[in-house]
C-alpha atoms as a PDB file:
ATOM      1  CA  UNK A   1      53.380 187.315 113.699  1.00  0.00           C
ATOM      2  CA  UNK A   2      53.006 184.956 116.567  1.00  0.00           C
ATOM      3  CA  UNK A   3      55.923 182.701 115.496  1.00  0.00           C
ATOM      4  CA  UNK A   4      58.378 185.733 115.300  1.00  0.00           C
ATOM      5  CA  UNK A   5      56.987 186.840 119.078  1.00  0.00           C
ATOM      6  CA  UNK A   6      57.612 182.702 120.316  1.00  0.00           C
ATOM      7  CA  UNK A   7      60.956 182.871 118.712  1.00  0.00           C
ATOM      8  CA  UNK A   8      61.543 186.254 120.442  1.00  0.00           C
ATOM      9  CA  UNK A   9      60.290 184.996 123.735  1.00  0.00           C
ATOM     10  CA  UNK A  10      62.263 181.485 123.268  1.00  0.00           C
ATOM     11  CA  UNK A  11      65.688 183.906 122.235  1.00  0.00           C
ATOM     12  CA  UNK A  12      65.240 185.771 125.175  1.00  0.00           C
ATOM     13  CA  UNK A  13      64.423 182.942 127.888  1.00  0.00           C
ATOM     14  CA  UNK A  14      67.594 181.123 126.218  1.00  0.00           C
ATOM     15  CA  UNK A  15      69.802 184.066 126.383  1.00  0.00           C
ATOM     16  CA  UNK A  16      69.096 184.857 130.240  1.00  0.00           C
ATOM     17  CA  UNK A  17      69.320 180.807 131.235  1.00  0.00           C
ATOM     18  CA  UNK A  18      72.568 181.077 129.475  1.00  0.00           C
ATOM     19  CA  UNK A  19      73.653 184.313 131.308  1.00  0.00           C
ATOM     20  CA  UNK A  20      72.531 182.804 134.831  1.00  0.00           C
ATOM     21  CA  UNK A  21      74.534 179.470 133.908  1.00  0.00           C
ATOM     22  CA  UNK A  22      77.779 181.720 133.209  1.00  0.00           C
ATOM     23  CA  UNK A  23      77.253 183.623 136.123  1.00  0.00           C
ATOM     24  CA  UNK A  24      76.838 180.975 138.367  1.00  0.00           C
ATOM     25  CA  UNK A  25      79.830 179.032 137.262  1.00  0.00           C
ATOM     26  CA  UNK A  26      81.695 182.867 138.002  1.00  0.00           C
ATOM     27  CA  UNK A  27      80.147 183.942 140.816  1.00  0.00           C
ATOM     28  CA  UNK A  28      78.044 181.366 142.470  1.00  0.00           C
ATOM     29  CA  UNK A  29      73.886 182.151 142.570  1.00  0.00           C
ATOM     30  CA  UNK A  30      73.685 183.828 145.819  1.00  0.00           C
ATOM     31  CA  UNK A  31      75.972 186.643 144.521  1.00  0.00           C
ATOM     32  CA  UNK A  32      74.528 187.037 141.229  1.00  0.00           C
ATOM     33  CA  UNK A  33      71.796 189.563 141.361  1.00  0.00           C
ATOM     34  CA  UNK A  34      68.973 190.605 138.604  1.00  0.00           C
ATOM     35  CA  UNK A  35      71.063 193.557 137.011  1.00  0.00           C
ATOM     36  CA  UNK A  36      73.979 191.252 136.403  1.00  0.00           C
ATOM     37  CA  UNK A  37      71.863 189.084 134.654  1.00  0.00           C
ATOM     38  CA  UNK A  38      70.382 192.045 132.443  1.00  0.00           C
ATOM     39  CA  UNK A  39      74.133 192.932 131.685  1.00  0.00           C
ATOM     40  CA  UNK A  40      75.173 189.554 130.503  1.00  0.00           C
ATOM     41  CA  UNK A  41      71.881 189.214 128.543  1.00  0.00           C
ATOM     42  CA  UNK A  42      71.932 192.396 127.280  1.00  0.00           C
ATOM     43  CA  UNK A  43      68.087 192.784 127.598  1.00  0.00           C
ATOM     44  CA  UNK A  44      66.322 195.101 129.678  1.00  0.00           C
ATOM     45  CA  UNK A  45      64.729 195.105 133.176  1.00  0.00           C
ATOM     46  CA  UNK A  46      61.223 195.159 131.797  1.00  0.00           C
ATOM     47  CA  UNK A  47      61.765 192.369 129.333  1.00  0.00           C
ATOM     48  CA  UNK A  48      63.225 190.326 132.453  1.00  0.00           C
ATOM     49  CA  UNK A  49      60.147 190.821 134.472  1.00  0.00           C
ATOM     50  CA  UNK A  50      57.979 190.067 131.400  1.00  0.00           C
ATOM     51  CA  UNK A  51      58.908 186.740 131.739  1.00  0.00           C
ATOM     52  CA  UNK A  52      60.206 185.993 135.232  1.00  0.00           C
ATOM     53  CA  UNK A  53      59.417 187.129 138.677  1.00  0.00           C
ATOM     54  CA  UNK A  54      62.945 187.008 139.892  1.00  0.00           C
ATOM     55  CA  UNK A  55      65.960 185.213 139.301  1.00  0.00           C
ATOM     56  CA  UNK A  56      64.691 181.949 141.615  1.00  0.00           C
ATOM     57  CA  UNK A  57      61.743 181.826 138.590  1.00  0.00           C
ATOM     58  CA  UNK A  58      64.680 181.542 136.100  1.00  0.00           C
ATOM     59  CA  UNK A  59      66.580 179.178 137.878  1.00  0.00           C
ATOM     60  CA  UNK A  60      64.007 176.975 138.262  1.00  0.00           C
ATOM     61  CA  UNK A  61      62.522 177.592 134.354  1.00  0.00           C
ATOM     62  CA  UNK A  62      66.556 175.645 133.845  1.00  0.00           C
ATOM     63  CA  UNK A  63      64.144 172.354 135.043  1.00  0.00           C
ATOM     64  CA  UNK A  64      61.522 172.616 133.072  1.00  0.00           C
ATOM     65  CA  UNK A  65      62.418 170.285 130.147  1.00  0.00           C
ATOM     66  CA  UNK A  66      63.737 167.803 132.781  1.00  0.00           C
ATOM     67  CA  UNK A  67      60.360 167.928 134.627  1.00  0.00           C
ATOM     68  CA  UNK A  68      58.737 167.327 131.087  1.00  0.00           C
ATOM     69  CA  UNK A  69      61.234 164.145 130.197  1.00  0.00           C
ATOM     70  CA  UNK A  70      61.031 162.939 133.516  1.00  0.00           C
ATOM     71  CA  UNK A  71      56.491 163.395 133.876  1.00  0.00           C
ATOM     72  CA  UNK A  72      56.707 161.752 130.408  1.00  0.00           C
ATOM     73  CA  UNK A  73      59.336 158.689 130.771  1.00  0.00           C
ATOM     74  CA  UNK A  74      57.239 157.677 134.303  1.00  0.00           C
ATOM     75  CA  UNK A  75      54.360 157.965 132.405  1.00  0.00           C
ATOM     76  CA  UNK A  76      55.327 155.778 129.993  1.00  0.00           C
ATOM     77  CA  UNK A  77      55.389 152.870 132.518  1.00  0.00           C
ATOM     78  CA  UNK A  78      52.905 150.582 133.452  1.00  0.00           C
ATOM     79  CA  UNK A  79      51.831 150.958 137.188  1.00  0.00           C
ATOM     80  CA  UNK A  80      50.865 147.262 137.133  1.00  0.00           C
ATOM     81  CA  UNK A  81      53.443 145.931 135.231  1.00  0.00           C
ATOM     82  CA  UNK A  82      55.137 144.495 139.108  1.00  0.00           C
ATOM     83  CA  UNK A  83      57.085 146.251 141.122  1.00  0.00           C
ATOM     84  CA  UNK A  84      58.278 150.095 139.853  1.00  0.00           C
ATOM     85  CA  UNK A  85      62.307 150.064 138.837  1.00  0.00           C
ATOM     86  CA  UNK A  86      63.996 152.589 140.794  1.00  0.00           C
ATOM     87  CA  UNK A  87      66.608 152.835 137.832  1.00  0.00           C
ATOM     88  CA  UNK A  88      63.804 153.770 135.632  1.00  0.00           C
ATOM     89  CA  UNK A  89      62.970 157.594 137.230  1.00  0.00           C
ATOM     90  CA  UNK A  90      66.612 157.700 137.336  1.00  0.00           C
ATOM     91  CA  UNK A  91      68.119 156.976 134.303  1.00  0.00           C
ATOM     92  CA  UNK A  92      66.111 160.067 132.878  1.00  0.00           C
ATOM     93  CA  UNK A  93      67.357 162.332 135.723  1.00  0.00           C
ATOM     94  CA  UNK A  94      71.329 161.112 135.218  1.00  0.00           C
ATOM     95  CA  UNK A  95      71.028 161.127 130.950  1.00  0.00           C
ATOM     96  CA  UNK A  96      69.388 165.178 131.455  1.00  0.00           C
ATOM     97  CA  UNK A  97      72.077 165.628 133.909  1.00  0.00           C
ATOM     98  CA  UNK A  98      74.803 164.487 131.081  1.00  0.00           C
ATOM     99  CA  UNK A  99      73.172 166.253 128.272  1.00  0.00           C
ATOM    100  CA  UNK A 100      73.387 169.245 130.273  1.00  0.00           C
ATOM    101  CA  UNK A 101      77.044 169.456 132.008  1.00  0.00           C
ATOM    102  CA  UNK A 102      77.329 172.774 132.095  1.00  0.00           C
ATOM    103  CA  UNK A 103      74.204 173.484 133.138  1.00  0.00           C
ATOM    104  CA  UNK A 104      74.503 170.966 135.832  1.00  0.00           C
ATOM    105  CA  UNK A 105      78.228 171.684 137.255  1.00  0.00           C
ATOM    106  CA  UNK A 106      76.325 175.247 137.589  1.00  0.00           C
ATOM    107  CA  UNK A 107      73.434 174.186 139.537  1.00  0.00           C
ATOM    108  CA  UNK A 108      74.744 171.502 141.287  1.00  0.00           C
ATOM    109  CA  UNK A 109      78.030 172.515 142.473  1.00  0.00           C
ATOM    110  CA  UNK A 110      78.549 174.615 145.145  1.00  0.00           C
ATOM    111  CA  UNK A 111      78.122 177.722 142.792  1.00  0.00           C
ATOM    112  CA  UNK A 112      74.382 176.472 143.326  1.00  0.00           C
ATOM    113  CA  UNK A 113      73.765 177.851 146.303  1.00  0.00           C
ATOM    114  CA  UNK A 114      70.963 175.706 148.345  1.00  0.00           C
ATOM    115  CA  UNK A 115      68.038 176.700 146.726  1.00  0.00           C
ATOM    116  CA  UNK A 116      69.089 174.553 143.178  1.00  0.00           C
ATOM    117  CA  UNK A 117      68.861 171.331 145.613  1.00  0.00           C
ATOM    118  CA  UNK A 118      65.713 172.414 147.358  1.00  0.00           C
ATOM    119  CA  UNK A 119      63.767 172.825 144.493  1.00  0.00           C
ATOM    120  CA  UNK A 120      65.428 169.419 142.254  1.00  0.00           C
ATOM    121  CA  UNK A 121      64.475 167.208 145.217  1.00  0.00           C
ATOM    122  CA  UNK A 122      60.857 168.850 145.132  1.00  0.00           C
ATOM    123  CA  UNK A 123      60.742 167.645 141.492  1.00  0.00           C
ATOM    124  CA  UNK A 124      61.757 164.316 141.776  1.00  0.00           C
ATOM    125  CA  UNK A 125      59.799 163.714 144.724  1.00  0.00           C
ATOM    126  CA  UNK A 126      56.387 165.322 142.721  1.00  0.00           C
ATOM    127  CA  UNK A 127      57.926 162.899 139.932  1.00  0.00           C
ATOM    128  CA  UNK A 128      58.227 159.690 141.743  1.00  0.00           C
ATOM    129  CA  UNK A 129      54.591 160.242 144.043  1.00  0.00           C
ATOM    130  CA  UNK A 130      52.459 159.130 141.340  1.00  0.00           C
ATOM    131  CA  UNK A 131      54.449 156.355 139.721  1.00  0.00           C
ATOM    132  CA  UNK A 132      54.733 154.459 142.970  1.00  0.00           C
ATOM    133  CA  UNK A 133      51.755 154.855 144.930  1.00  0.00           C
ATOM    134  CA  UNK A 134      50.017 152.183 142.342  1.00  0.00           C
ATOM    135  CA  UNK A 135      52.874 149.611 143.190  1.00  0.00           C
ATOM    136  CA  UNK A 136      52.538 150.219 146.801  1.00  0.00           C
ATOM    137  CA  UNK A 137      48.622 150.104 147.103  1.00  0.00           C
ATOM    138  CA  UNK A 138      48.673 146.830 145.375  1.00  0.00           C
ATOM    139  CA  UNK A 139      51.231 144.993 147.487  1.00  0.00           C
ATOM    140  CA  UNK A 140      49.543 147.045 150.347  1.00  0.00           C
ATOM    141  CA  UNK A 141      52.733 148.369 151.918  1.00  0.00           C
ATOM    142  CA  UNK A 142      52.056 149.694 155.023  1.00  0.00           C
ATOM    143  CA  UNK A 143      54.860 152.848 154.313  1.00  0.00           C
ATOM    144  CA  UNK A 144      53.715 155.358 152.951  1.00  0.00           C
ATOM    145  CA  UNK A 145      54.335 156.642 149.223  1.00  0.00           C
ATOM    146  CA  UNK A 146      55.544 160.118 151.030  1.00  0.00           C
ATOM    147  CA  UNK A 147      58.324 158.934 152.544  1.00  0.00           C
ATOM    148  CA  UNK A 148      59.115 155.983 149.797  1.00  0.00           C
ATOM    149  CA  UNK A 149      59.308 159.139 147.485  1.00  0.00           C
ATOM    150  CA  UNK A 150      61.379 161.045 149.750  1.00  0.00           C
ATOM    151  CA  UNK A 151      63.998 158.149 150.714  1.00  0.00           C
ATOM    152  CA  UNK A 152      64.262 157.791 146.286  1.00  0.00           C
ATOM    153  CA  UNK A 153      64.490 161.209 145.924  1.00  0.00           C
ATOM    154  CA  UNK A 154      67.065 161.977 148.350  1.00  0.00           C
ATOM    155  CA  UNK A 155      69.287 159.149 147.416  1.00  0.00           C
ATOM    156  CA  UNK A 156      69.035 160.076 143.802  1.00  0.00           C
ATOM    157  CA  UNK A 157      69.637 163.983 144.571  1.00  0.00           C
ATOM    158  CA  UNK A 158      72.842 162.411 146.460  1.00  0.00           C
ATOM    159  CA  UNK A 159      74.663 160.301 143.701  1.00  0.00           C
ATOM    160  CA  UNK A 160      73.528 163.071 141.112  1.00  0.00           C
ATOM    161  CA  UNK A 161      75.419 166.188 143.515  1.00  0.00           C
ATOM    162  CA  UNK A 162      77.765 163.325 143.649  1.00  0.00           C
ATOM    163  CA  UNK A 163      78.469 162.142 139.872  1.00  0.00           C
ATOM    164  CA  UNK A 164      77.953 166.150 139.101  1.00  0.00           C
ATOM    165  CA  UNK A 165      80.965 167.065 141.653  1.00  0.00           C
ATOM    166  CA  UNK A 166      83.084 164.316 140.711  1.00  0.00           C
ATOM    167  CA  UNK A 167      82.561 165.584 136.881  1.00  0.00           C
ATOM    168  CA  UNK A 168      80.571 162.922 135.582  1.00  0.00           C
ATOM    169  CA  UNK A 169      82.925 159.797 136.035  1.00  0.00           C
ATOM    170  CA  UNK A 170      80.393 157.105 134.591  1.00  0.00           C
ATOM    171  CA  UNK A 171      77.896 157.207 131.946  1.00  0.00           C
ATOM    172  CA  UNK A 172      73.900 157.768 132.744  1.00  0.00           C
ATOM    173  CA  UNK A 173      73.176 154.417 132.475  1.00  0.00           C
ATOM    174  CA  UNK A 174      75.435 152.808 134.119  1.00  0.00           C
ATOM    175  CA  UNK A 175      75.191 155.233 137.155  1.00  0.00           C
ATOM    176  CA  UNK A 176      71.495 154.389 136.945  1.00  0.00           C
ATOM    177  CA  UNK A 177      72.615 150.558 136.846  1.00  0.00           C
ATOM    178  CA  UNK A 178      74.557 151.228 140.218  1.00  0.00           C
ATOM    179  CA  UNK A 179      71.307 153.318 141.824  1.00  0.00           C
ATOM    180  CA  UNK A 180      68.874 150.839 140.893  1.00  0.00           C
ATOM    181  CA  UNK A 181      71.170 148.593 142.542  1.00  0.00           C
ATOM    182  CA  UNK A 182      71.300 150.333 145.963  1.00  0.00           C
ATOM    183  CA  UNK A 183      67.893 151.255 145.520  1.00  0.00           C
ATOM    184  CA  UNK A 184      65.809 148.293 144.157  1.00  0.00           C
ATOM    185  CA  UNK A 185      66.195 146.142 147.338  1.00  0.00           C
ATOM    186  CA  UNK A 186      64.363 148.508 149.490  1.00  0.00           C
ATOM    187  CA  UNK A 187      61.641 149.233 146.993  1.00  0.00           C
ATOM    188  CA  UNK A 188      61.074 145.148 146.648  1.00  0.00           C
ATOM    189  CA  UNK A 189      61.222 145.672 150.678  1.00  0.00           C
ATOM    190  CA  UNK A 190      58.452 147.980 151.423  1.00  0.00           C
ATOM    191  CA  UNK A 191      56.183 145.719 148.609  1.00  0.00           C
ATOM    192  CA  UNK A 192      56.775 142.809 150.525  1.00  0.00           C
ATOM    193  CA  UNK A 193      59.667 140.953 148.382  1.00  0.00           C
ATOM    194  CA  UNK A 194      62.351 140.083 149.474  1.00  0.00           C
ATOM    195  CA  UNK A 195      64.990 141.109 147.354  1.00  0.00           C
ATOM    196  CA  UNK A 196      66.813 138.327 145.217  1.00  0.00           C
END
């Protein structure tokens, strides 16, 4: 019985992500409001609010998986295996991103509304915290891993509303190639490298 109910539960969460994507891409998410969504769904209030509080918890539940690939690639890395690759964090983010299109031209385009950016910077940031604080506590860097995070995270948010907008004109890695380019001098910077 309790694999029917997760089916049921992972039918239903699908369904409505898939309704909100649709909608979004019609509508934009600031118009879109919670009866629309039970239309396109076809489910009913109650279900809804069984598993969401409103439609900013669905949105966000869109990010879950990437906030699981992206916790588990950065934890994958050795924090004293020299200094962190900014390409790393970000070749996760961009492949996601192209795996998703749809998903993204929805919540990354201006059918997005403000809150989709928000809330993806808040996740990469989270993301990125922990992998670099290591790296910069042993080459003592006298910035702080807030605002290291924050300067990655908003430059990665940037190409990605970028390469999302311009409908996806290179591949994941090599976008990630071009980032890590930008990027990687400033991270060898603040450890106290000079970049080569």
């Amino acid at each position: 019985m309790p694999k029917v109910a997760d089916r049921r539960v992972r039918r239903t969460r699908a369904s409505l992500a898939e309704a909100l994507t649709e909608l979004i891409l019609q509508r934009g998410y600031e118009a879109i409001t919670v009866q629309d969504l039970l239309d396109r769904a076809d489910i009913g209030r109650s279900t809804f609010y069984a598993h969401f509080r409103d439609k900013e918890d669905l949105l966000l539940s869109c990010f879950d998986d990437l906030r699981a690939e992206l916790r588990r690639e950065l934890d994958e890395l050795s924090p004293h295996g020299g200094p962190p690759d900014p390409a790393q964090p970000s070749i996760v983010v961009f492949a996601h991103a192209y795996r998703h299109r749809r998903i993204y031209r929805a919540l990354c385009g201006r059918g997005g509304g403000t809150v989709v950016p928000r809330h993806l910077h808040a996740l990469i940031g989270d993301a990125l915290r922990p992998h670099l604080a290591p790296h910069l506590a042993a080459a003592g860097a006298t910035i702080p891993v807030e605002v290291v995070a924050e300067f990655y995270a908003s430059g990665l948010l940037g190409v990605l509303t970028w390469w999302v907008g311009a409908g996806f004109p290179h591949g994941p890695a090599e976008l990630a190639r071009m980032y890590g380019a930008m990027a990687n001098p400033g991270v060898m910077a603040v450890l106290g490298h000079p970049p080569s």
